[in-house]
PDB file of N, CA and C in Angstrom:
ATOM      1  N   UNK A   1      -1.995 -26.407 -21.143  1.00  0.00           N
ATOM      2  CA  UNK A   1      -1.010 -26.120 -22.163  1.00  0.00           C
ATOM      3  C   UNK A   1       0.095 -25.267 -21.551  1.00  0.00           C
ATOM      4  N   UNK A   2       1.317 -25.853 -21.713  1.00  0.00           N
ATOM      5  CA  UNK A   2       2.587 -25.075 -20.955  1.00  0.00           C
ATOM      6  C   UNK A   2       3.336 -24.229 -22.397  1.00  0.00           C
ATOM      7  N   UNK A   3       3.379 -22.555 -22.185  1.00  0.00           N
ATOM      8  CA  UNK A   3       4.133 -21.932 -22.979  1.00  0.00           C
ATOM      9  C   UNK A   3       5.500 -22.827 -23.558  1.00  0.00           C
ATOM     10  N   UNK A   4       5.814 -22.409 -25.181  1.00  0.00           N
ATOM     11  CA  UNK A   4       7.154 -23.092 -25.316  1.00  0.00           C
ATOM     12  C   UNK A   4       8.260 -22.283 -24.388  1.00  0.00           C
ATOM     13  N   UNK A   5       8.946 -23.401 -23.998  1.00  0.00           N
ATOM     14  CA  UNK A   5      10.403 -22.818 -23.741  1.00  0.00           C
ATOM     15  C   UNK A   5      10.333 -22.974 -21.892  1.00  0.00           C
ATOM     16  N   UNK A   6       8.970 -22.952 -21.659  1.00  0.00           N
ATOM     17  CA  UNK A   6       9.229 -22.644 -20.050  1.00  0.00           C
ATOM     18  C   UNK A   6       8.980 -24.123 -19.306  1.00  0.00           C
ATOM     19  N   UNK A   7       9.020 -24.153 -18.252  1.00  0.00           N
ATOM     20  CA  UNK A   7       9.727 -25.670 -17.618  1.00  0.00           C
ATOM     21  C   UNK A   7       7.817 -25.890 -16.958  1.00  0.00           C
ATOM     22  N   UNK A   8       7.362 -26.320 -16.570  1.00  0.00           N
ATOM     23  CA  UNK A   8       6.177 -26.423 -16.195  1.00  0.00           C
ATOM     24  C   UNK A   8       6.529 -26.461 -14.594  1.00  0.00           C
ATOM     25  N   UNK A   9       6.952 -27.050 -14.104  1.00  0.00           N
ATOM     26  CA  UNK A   9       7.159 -27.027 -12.657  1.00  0.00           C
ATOM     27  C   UNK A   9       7.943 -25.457 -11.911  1.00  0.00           C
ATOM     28  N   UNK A  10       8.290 -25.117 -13.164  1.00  0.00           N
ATOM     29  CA  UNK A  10       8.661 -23.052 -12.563  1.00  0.00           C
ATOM     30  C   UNK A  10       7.945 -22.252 -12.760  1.00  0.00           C
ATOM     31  N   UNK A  11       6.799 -22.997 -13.504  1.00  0.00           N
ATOM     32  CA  UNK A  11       5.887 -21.688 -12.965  1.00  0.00           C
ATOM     33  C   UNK A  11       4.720 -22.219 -12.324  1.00  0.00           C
ATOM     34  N   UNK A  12       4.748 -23.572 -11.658  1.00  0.00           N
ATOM     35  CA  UNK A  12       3.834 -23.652 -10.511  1.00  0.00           C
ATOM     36  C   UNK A  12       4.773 -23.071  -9.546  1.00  0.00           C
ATOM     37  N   UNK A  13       5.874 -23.111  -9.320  1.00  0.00           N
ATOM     38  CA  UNK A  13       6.595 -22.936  -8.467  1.00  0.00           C
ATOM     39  C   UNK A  13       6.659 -20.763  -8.293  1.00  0.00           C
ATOM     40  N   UNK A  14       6.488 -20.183  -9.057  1.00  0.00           N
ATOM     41  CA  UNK A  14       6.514 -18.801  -9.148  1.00  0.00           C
ATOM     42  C   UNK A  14       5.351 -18.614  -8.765  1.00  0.00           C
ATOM     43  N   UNK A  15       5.996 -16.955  -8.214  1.00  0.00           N
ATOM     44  CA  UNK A  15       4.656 -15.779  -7.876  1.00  0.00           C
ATOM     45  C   UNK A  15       4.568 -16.421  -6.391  1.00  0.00           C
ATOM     46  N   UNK A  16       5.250 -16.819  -5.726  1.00  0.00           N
ATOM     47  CA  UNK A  16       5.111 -16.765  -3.799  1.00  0.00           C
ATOM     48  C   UNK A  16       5.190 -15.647  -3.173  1.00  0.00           C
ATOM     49  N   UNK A  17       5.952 -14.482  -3.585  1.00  0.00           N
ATOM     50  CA  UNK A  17       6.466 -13.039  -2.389  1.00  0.00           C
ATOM     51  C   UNK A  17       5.457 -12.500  -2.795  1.00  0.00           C
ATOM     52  N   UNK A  18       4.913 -11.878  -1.400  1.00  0.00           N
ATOM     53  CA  UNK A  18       3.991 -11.287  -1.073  1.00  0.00           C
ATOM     54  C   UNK A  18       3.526  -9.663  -1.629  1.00  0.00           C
ATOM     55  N   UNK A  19       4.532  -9.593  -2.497  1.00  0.00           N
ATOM     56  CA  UNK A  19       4.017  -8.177  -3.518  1.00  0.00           C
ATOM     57  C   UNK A  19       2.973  -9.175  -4.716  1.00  0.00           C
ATOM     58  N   UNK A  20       3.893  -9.976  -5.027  1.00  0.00           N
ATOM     59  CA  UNK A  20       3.270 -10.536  -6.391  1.00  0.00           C
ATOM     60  C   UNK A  20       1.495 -11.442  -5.754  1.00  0.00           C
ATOM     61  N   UNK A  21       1.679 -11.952  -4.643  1.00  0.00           N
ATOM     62  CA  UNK A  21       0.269 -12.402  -3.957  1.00  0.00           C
ATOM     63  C   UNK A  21      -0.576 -11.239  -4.046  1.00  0.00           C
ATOM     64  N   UNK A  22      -0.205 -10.079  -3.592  1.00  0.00           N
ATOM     65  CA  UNK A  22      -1.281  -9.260  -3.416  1.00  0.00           C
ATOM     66  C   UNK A  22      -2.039  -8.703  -4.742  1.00  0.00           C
ATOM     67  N   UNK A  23      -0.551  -8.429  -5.166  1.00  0.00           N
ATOM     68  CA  UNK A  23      -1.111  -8.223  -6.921  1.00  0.00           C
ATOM     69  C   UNK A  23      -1.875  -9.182  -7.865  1.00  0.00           C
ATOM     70  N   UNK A  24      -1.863 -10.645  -7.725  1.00  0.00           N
ATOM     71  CA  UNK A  24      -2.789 -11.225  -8.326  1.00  0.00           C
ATOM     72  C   UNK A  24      -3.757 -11.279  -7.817  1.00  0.00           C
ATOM     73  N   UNK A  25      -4.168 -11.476  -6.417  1.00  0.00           N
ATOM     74  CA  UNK A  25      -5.128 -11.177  -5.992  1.00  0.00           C
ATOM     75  C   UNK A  25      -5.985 -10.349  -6.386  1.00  0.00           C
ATOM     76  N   UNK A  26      -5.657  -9.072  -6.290  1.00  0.00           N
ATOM     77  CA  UNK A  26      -5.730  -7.664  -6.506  1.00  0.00           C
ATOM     78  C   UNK A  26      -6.863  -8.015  -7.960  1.00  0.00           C
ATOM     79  N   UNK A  27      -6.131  -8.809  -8.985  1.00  0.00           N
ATOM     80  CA  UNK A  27      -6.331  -8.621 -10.125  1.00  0.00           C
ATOM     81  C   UNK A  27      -7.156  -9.589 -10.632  1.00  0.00           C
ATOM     82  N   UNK A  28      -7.427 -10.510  -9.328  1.00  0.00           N
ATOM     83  CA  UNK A  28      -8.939 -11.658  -9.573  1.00  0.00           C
ATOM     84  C   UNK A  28      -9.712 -10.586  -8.914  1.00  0.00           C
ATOM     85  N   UNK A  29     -10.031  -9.855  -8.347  1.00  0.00           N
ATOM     86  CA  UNK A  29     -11.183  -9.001  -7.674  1.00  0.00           C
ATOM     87  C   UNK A  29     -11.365  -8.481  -8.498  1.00  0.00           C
ATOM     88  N   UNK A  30     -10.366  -7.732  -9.958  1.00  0.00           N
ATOM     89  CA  UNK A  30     -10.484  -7.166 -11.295  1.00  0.00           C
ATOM     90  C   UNK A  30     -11.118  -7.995 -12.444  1.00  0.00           C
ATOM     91  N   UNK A  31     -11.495  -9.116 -11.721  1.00  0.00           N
ATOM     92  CA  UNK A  31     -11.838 -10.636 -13.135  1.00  0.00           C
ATOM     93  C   UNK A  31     -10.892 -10.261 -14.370  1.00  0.00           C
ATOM     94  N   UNK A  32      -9.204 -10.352 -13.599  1.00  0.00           N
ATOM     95  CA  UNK A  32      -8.291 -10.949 -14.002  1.00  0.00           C
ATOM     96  C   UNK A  32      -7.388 -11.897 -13.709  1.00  0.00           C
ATOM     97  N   UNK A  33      -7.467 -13.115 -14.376  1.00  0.00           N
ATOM     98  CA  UNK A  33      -6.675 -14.303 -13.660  1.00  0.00           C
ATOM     99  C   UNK A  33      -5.369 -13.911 -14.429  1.00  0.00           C
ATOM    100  N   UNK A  34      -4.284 -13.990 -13.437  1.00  0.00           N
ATOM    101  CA  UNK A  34      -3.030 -13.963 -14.140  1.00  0.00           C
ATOM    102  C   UNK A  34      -2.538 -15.481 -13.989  1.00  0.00           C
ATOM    103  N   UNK A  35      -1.587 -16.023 -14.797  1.00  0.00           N
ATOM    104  CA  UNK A  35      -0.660 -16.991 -14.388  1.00  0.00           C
ATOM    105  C   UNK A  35       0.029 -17.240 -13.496  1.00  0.00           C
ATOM    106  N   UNK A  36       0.620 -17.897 -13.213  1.00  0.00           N
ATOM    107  CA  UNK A  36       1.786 -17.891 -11.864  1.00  0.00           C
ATOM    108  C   UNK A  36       2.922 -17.230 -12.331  1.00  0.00           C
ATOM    109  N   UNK A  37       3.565 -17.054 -13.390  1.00  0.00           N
ATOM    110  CA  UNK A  37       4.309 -16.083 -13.770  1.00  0.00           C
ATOM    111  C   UNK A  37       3.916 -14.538 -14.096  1.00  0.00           C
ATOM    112  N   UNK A  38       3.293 -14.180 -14.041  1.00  0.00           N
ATOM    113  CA  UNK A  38       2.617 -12.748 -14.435  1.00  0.00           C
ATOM    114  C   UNK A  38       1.585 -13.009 -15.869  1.00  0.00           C
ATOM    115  N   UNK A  39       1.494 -14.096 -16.236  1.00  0.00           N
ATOM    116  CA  UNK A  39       0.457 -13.722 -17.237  1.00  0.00           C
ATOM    117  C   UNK A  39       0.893 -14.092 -18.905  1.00  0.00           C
ATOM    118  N   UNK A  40      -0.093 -14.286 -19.384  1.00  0.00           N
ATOM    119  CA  UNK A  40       0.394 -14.570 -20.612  1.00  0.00           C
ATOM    120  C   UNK A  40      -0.641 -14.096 -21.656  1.00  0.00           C
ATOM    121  N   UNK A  41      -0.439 -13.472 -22.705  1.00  0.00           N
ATOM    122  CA  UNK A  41      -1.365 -12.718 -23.265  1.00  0.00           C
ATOM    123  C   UNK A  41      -1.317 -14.081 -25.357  1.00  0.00           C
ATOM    124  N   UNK A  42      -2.458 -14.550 -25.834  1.00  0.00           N
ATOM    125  CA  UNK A  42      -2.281 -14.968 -27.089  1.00  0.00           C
ATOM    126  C   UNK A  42      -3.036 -14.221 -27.828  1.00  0.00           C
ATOM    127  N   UNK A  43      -3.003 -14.657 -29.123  1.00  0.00           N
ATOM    128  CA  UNK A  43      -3.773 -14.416 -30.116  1.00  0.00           C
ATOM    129  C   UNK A  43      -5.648 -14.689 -30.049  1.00  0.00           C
ATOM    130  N   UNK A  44      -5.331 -15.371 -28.920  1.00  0.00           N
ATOM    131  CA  UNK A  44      -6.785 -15.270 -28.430  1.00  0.00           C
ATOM    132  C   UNK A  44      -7.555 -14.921 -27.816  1.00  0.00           C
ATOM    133  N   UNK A  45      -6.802 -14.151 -27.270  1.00  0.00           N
ATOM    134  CA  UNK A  45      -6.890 -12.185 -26.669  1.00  0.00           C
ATOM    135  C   UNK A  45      -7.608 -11.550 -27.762  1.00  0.00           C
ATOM    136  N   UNK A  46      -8.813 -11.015 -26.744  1.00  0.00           N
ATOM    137  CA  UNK A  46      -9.425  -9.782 -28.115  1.00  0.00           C
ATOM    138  C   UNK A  46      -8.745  -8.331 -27.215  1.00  0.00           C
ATOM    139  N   UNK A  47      -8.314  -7.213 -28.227  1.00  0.00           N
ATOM    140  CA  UNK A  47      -8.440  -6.030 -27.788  1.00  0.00           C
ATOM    141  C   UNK A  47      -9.352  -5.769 -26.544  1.00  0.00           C
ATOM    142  N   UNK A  48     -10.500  -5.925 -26.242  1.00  0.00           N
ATOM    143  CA  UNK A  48     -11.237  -6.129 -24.789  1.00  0.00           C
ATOM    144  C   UNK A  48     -10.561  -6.542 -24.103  1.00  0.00           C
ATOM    145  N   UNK A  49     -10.139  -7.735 -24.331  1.00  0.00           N
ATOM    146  CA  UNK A  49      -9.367  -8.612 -23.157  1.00  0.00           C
ATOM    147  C   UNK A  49      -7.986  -7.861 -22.775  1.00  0.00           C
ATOM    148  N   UNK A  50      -7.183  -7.361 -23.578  1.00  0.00           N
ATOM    149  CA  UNK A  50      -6.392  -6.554 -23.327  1.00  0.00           C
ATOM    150  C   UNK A  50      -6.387  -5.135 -22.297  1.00  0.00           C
ATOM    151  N   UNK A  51      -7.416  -4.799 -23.254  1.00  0.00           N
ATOM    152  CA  UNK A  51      -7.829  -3.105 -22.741  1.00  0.00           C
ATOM    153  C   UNK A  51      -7.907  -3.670 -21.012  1.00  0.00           C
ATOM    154  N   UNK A  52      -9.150  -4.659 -20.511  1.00  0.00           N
ATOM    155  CA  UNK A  52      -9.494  -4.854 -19.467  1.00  0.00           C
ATOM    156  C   UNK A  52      -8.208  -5.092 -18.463  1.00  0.00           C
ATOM    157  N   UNK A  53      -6.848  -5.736 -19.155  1.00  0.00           N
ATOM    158  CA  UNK A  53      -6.582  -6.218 -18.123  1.00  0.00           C
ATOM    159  C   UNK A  53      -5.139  -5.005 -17.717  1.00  0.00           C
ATOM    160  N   UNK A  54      -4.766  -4.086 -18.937  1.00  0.00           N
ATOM    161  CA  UNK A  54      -4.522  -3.123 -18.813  1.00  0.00           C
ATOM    162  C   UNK A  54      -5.049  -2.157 -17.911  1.00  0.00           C
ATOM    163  N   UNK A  55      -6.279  -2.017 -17.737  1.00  0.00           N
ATOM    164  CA  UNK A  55      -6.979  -1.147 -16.542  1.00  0.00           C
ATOM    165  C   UNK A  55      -6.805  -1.547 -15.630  1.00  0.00           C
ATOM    166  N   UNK A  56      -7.160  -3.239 -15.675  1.00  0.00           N
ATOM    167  CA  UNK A  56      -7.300  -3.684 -14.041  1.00  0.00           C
ATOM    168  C   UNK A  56      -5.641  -3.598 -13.284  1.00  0.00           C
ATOM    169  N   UNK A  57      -4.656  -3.502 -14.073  1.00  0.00           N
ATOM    170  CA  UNK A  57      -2.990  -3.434 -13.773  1.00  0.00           C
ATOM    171  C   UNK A  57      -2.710  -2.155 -13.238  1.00  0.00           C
ATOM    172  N   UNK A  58      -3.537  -0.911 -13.800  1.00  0.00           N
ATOM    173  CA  UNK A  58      -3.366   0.408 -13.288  1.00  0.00           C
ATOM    174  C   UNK A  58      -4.101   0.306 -12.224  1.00  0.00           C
ATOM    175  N   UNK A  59      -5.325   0.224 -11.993  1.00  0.00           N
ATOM    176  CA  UNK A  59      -5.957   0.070 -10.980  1.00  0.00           C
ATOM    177  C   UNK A  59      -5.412  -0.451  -9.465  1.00  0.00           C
ATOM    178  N   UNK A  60      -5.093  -1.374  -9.795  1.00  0.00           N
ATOM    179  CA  UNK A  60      -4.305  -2.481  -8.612  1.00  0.00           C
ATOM    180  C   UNK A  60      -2.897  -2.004  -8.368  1.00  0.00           C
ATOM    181  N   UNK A  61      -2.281  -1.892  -8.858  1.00  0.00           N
ATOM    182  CA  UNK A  61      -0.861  -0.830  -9.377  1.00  0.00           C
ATOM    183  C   UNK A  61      -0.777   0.369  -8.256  1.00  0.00           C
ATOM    184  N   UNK A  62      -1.604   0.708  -8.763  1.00  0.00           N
ATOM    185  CA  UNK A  62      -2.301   2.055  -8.027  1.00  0.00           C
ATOM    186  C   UNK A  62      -2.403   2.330  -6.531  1.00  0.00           C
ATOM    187  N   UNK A  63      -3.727   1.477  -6.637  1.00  0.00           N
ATOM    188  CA  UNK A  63      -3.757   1.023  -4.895  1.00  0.00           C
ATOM    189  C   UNK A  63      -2.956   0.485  -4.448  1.00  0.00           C
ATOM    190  N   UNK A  64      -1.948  -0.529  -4.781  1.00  0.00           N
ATOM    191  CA  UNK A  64      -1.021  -0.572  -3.629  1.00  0.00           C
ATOM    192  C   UNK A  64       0.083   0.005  -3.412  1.00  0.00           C
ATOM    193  N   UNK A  65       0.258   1.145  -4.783  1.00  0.00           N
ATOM    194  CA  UNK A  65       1.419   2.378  -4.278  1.00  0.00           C
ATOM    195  C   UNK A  65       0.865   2.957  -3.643  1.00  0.00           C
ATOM    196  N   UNK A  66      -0.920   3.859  -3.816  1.00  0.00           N
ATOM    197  CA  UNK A  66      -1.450   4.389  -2.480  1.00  0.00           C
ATOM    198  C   UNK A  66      -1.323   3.586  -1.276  1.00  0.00           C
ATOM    199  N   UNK A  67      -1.065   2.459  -1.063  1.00  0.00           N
ATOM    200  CA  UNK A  67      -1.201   1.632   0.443  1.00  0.00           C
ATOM    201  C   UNK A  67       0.724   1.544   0.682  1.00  0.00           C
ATOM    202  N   UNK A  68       1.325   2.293  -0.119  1.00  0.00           N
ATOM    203  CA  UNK A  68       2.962   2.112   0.607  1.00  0.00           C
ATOM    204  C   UNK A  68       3.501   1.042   0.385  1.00  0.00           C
ATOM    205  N   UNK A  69       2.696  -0.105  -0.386  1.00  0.00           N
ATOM    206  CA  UNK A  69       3.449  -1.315  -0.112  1.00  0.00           C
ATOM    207  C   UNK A  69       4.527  -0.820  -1.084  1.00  0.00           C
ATOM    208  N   UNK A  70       4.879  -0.369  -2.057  1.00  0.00           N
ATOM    209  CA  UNK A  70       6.261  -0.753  -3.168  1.00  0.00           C
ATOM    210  C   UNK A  70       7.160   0.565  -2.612  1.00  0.00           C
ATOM    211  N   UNK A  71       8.778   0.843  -1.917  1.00  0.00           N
ATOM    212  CA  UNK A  71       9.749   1.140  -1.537  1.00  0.00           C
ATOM    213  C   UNK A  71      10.150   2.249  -2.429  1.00  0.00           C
ATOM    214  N   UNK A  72       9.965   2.552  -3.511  1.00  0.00           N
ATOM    215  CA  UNK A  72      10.645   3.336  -4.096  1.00  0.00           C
ATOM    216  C   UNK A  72       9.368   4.661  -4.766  1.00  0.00           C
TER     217      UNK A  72
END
């Protein structure tokens, strides 16, 4: 099922640079699958599912500002 509005071939095509690789990565080791665009949250999301993937974003977030990767 492709979100309304978005093209299906741009978001196989998204999420290649190597911040956004590490970060999904990051966030399947969290048993969070994101999308190829960053993710998509429905109504079929429970609060759990939320909470979890909220943590796992700080978490991963985290570690790779401790590892220097993000410039600012």
């Amino acid at each position: 099922h492709t979100p309304v509005g978005l093209d299906p071939e741009y978001l196989k095509a998204s999420g290649g640079d190597d911040l956004a690789q590490t970060f999904e990565i990051g966030m399947l080791v969290k048993g969070v699958h994101l999308f190829h665009s960053g993710g998509f949250f429905s109504t079929a999301h429970t609060t759990e599912d939320v909470d979890k993937t909220l943590a796992a974003t700080r978490a991963v977030a985290g570690q790779m500002k401790d590892e220097g990767m993000f410039r600012y």
